[in-house]
Protein backbone atom coordinates (compact mmCIF):
# COMPACT_ATOMS: atom_id res chain seq x y z
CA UNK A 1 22.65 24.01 -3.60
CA UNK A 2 25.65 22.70 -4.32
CA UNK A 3 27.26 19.01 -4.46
CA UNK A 4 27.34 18.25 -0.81
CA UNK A 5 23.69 18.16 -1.00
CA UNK A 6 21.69 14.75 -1.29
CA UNK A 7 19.06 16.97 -3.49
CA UNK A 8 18.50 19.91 -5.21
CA UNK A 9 15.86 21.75 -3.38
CA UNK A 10 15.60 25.29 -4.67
CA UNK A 11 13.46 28.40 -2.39
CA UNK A 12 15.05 31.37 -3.75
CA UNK A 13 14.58 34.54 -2.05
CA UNK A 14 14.23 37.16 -4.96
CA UNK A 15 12.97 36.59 -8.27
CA UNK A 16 13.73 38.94 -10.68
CA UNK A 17 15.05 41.40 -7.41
CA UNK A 18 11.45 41.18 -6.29
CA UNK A 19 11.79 39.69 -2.72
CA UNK A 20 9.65 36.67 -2.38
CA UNK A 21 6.92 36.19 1.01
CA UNK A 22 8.35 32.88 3.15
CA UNK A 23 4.99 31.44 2.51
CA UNK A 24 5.68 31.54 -1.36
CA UNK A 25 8.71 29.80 -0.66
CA UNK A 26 7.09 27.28 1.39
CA UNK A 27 4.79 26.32 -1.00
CA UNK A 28 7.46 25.31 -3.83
CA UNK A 29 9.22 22.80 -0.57
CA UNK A 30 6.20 21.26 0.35
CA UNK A 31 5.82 20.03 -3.68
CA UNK A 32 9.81 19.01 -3.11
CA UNK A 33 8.81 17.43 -0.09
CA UNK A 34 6.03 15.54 -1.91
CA UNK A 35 8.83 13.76 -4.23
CA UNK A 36 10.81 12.98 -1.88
CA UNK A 37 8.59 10.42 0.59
CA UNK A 38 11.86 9.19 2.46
CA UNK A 39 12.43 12.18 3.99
CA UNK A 40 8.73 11.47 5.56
CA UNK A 41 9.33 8.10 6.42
CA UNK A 42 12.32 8.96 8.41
CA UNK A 43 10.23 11.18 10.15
CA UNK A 44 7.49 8.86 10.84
CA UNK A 45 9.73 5.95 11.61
CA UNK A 46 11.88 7.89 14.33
CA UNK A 47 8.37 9.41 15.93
CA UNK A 48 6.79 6.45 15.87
CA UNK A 49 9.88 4.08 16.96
CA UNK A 50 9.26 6.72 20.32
CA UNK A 51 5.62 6.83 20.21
CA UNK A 52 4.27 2.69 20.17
CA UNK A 53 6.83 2.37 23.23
CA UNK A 54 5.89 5.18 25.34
CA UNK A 55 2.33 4.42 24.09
CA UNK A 56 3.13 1.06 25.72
CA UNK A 57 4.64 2.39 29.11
CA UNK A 58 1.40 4.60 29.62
CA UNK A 59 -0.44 1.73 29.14
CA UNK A 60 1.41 -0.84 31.43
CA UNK A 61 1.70 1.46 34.35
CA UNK A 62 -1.53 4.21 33.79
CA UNK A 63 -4.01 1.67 33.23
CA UNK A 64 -3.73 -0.43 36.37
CA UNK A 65 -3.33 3.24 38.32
CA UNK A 66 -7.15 4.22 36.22
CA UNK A 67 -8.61 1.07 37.07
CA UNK A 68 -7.56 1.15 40.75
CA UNK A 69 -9.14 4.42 41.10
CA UNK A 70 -12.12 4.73 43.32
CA UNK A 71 -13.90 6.37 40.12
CA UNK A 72 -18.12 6.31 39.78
CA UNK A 73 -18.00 5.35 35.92
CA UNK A 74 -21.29 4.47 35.63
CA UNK A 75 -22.24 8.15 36.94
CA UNK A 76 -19.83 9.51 34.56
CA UNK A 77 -21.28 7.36 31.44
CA UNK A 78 -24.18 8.86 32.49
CA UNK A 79 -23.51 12.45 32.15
CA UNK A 80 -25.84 14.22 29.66
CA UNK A 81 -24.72 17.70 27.77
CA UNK A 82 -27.83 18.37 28.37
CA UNK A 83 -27.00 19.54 31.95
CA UNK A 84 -24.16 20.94 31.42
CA UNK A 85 -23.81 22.14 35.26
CA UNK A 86 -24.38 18.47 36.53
CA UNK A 87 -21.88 17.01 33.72
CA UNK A 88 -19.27 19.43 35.00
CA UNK A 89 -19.64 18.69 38.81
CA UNK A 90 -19.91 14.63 37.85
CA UNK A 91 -16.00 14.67 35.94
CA UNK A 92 -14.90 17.03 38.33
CA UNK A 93 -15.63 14.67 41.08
CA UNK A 94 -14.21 11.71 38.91
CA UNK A 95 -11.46 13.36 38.43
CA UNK A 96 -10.44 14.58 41.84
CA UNK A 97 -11.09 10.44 42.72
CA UNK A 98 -8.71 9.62 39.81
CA UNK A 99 -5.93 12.76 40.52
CA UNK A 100 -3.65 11.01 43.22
CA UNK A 101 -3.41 7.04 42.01
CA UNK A 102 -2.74 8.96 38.32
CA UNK A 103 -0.34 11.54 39.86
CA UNK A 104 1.51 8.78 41.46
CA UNK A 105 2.47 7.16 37.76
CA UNK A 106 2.80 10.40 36.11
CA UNK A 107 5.27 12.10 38.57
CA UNK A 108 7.90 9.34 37.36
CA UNK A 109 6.80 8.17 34.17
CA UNK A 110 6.36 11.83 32.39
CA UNK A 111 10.17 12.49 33.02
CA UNK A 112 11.15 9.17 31.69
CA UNK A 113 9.31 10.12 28.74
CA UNK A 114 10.34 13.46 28.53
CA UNK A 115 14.08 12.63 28.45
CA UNK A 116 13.51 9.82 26.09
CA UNK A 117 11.74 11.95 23.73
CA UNK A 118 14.44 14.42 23.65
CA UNK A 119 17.44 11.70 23.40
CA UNK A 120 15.03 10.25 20.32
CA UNK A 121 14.16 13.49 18.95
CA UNK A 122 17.32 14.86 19.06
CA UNK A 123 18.81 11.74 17.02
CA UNK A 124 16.01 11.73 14.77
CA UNK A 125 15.86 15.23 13.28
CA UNK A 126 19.51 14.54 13.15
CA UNK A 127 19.12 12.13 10.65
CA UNK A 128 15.99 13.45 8.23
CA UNK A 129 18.48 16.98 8.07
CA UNK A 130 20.91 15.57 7.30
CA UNK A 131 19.65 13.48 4.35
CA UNK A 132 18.02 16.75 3.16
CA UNK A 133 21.24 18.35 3.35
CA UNK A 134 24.80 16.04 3.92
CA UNK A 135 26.50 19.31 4.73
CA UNK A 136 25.27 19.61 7.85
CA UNK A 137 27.19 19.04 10.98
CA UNK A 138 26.20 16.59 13.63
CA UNK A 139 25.50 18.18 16.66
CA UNK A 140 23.57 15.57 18.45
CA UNK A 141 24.68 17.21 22.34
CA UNK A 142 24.16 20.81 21.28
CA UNK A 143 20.53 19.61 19.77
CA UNK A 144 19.29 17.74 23.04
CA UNK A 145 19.92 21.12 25.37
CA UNK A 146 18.20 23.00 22.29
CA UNK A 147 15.25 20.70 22.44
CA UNK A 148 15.42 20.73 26.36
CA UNK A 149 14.80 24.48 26.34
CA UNK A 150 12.09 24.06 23.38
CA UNK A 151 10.22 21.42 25.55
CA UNK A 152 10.58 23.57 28.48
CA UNK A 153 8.88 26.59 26.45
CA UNK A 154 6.24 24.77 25.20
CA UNK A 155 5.19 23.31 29.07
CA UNK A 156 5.35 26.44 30.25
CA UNK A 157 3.14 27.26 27.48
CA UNK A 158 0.49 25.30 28.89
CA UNK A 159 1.21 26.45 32.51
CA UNK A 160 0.01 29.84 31.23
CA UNK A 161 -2.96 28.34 29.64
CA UNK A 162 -4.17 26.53 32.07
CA UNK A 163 -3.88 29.21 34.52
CA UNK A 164 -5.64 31.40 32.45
CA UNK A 165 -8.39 29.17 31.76
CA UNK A 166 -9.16 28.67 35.20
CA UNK A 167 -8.96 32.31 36.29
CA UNK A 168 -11.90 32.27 33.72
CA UNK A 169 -13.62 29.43 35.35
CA UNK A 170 -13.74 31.59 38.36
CA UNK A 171 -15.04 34.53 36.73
CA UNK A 172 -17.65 33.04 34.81
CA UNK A 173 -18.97 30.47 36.72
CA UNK A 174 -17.56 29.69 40.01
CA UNK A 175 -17.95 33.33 41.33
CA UNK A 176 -21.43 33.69 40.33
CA UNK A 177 -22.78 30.25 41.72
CA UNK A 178 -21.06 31.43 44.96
CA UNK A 179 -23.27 34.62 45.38
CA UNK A 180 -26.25 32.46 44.20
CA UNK A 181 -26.13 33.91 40.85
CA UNK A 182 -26.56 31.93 37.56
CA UNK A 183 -23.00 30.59 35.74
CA UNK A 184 -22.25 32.48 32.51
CA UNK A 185 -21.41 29.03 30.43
CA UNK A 186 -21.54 31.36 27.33
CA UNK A 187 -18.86 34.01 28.60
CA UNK A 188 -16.61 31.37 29.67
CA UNK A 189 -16.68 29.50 26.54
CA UNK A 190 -15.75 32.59 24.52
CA UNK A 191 -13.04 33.41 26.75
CA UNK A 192 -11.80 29.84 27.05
CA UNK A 193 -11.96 29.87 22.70
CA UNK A 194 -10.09 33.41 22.44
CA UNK A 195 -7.85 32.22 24.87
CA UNK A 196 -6.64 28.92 23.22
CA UNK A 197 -6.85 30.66 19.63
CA UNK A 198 -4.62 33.42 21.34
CA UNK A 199 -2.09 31.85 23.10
CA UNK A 200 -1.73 29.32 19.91
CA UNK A 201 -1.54 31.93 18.01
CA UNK A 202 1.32 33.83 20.10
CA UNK A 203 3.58 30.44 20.39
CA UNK A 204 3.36 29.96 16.76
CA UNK A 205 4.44 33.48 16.04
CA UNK A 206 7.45 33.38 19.05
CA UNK A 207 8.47 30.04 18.89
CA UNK A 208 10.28 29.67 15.34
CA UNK A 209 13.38 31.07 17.17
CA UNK A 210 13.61 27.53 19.35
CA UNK A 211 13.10 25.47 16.43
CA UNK A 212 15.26 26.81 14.56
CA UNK A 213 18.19 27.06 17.02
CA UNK A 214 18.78 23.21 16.19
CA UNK A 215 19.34 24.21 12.72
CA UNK A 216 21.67 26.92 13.20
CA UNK A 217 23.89 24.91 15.59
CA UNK A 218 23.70 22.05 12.43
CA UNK A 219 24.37 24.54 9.76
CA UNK A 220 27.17 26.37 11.86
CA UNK A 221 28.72 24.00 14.09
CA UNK A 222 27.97 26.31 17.12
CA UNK A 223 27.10 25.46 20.78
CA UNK A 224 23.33 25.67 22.12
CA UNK A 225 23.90 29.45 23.31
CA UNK A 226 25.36 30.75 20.61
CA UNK A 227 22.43 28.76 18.75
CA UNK A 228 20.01 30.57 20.41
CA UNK A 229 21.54 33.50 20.36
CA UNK A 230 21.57 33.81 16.78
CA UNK A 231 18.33 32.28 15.92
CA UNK A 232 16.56 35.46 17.55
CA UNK A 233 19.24 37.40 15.85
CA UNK A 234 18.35 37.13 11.82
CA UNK A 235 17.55 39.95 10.67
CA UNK A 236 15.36 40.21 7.87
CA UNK A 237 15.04 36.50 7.69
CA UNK A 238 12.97 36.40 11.21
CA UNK A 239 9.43 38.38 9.58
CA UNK A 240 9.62 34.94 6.72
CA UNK A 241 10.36 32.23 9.76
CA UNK A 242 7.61 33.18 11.70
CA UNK A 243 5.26 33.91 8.76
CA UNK A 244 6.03 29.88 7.82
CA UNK A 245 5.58 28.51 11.52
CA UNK A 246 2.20 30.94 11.52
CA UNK A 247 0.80 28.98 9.02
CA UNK A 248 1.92 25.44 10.24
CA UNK A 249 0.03 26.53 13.14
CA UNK A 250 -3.22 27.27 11.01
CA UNK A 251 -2.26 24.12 8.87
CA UNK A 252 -2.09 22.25 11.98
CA UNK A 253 -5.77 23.28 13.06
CA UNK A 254 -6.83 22.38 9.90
CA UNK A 255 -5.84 18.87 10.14
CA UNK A 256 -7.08 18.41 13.58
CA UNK A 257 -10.30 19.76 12.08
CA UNK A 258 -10.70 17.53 9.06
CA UNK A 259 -9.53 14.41 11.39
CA UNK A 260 -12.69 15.29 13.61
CA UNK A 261 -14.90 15.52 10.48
CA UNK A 262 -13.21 12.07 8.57
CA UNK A 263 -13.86 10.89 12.24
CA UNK A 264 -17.57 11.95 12.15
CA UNK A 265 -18.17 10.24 9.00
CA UNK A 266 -19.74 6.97 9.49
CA UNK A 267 -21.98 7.79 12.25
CA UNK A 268 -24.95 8.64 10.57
CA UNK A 269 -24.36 5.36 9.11
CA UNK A 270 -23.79 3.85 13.08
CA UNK A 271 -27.14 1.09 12.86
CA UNK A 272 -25.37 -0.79 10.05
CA UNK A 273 -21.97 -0.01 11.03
CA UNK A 274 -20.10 -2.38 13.73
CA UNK A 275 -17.98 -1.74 16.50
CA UNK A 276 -15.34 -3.18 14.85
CA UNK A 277 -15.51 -1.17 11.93
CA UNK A 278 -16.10 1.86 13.51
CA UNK A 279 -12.58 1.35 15.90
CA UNK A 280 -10.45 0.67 12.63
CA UNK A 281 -11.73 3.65 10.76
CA UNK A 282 -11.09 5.32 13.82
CA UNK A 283 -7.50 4.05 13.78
CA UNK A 284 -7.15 5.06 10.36
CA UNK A 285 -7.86 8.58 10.41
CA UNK A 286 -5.72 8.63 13.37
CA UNK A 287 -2.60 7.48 11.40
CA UNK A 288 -3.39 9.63 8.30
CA UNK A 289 -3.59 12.63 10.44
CA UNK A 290 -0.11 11.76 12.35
CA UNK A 291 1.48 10.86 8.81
CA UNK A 292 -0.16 14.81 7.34
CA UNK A 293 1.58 16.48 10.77
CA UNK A 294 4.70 14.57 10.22
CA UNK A 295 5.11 15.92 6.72
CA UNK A 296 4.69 19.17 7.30
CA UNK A 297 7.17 19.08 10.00
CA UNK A 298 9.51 17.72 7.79
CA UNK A 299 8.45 20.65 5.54
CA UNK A 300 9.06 23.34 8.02
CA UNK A 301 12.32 22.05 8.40
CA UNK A 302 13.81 22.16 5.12
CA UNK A 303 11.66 25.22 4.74
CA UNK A 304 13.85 26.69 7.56
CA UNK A 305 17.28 25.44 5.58
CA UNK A 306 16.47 26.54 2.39
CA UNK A 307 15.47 30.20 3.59
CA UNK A 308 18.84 30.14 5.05
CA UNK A 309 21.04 28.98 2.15
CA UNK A 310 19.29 31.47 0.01
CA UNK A 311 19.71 34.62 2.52
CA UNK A 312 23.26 33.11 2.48
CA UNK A 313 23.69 33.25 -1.61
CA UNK A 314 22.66 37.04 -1.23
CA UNK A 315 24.26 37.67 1.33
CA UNK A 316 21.80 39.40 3.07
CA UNK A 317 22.88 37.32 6.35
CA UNK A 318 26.60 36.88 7.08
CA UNK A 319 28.41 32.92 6.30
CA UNK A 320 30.51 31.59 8.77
């Protein structure tokens, strides 16, 4: 790169005119990444400076709405896997009790958080790119609509799952016990598992485009439509994007899975092992998993740059 940059990452394109995969790329950043630890703690410290306050807010106004609730807890502590039938209808009646005094909270408080998280988001990628790279232009407006429309996506996202899941619900088990036939739990847990694998497989494949819009309008100075416009429009560069945000999806399952297991640890170990102890391991494998999916955010990102700057050098891709 050259002087304007605060560091010298290098993710060249072509060695020796043999193109090279966006995963081999990615692979060299994430070591860069790993020497540079500031560009994590900026991450962290902007996430977090959003997440202990809205943490908070949930708290202070969805806890008293929870406890008001007129829920049968004792029934639901009571609910055996065992029955899986019973189980379901026990929740299901919890949670129609617990739907309206939650919905009350939530119909205010999730936009408050929304828009805060993209005002604090916006300002906070801002920064970490722009240490990786002082060259980039700041673009805090253009970034906010960008991460409106990503935010958008990615509810809409879950719209689509949900919807899905609980046209299988009535496939599988709700039409069946209607005409006195026994629920296929089996059928609708495959579907339900295709269906999540699918659909997080299809956003991770699609969705580079919106994150990488922000970039674009950093790197070129341009306006949130042009943004978008070109980040669906790069060429060769697009099959290396969404090969890298293909495997932050699968590195992303990974982590959720080895939180579970690091999670699962001490119980076999649970009649010598306190409460106490149990809720601080708990916490800690909680903030090593956020710290692991902040990193390879911050990964992705200069992932994203340095493909760019190298299509750039070889001009594969038109400058500005």
């Amino acid at each position: 790169m050259t002087d304007g940059s605060r560091y010298n990452w290098r993710t060249d394109s072509t060695v020796d005119g043999v193109p090279v995969r966006g995963t081999q790329s990615f692979v060299h950043t994430l070591s860069s990444c790993w020497r540079r630890p500031s560009l994590v703690g900026l991450e962290v410290l902007w996430r977090w400076a959003y997440g202990i306050p809205a943490l908070a807010a949930v708290w202070y106004w969805g806890w008293p709405a929870v406890l008001g609730a007129q829920v049968d807890w004792m029934g639901v502590k009571k609910v055996s896997l065992l029955d899986p039938m019973v189980a379901a209808d026990t929740v299901g009646t919890a949670l129609e009790a617990l739907a309206p005094a939650v919905w009350r909270v939530a119909r205010w408080l999730g936009p408050v958080l929304v828009a805060v998280w993209i005002v604090v988001s916006s300002v906070g990628r801002t920064v970490v790119l722009r240490r990786v790279d002082a060259r980039l232009h700041v673009r805090i407006g253009t970034v906010m609509v960008l991460q409106a429309v990503r935010t958008v996506a990615l509810a809409v996202s879950f719209w689509v799952w949900f919807r899905l899941l609980e046209a299988a619900a009535g496939w599988a088990i709700v039409g069946p016990a209607a005409r006195g036939e026994e629920p296929n739990l089996v059928l609708y847990c495959a579907v339900a598992i295709v269906t999540t694998l699918g659909l997080f497989t299809l956003w991770a494949l699609m969705s580079w485009g919106l994150s990488v819009a922000p970039l674009l309008a950093m790197l070129r100075g341009t306006g949130p439509v042009e943004s978008l416009r070109a980040a669906f429009r790069l060429g060769p560069l697009k099959a290396k994007l969404a090969e890298i945000n293909l495997v932050m999806g699968i590195v992303k399952i990974a982590l959720i899975v080895l939180a579970m297991v690091f999670s699962a640890t001490p119980l076999p170990f649970e009649s010598v092992a306190t409460d106490a102890f149990l809720h601080q391991w708990w916490l800690g494998v909680t903030v090593l998993y956020l710290v692991g999916s902040d990193f390879f955010h911050v990964a992705r990102m200069v992932a994203y740059l340095e493909l760019w700057r190298a299509y750039e050098r070889d001009e594969i891709l038109p400058s500005r």
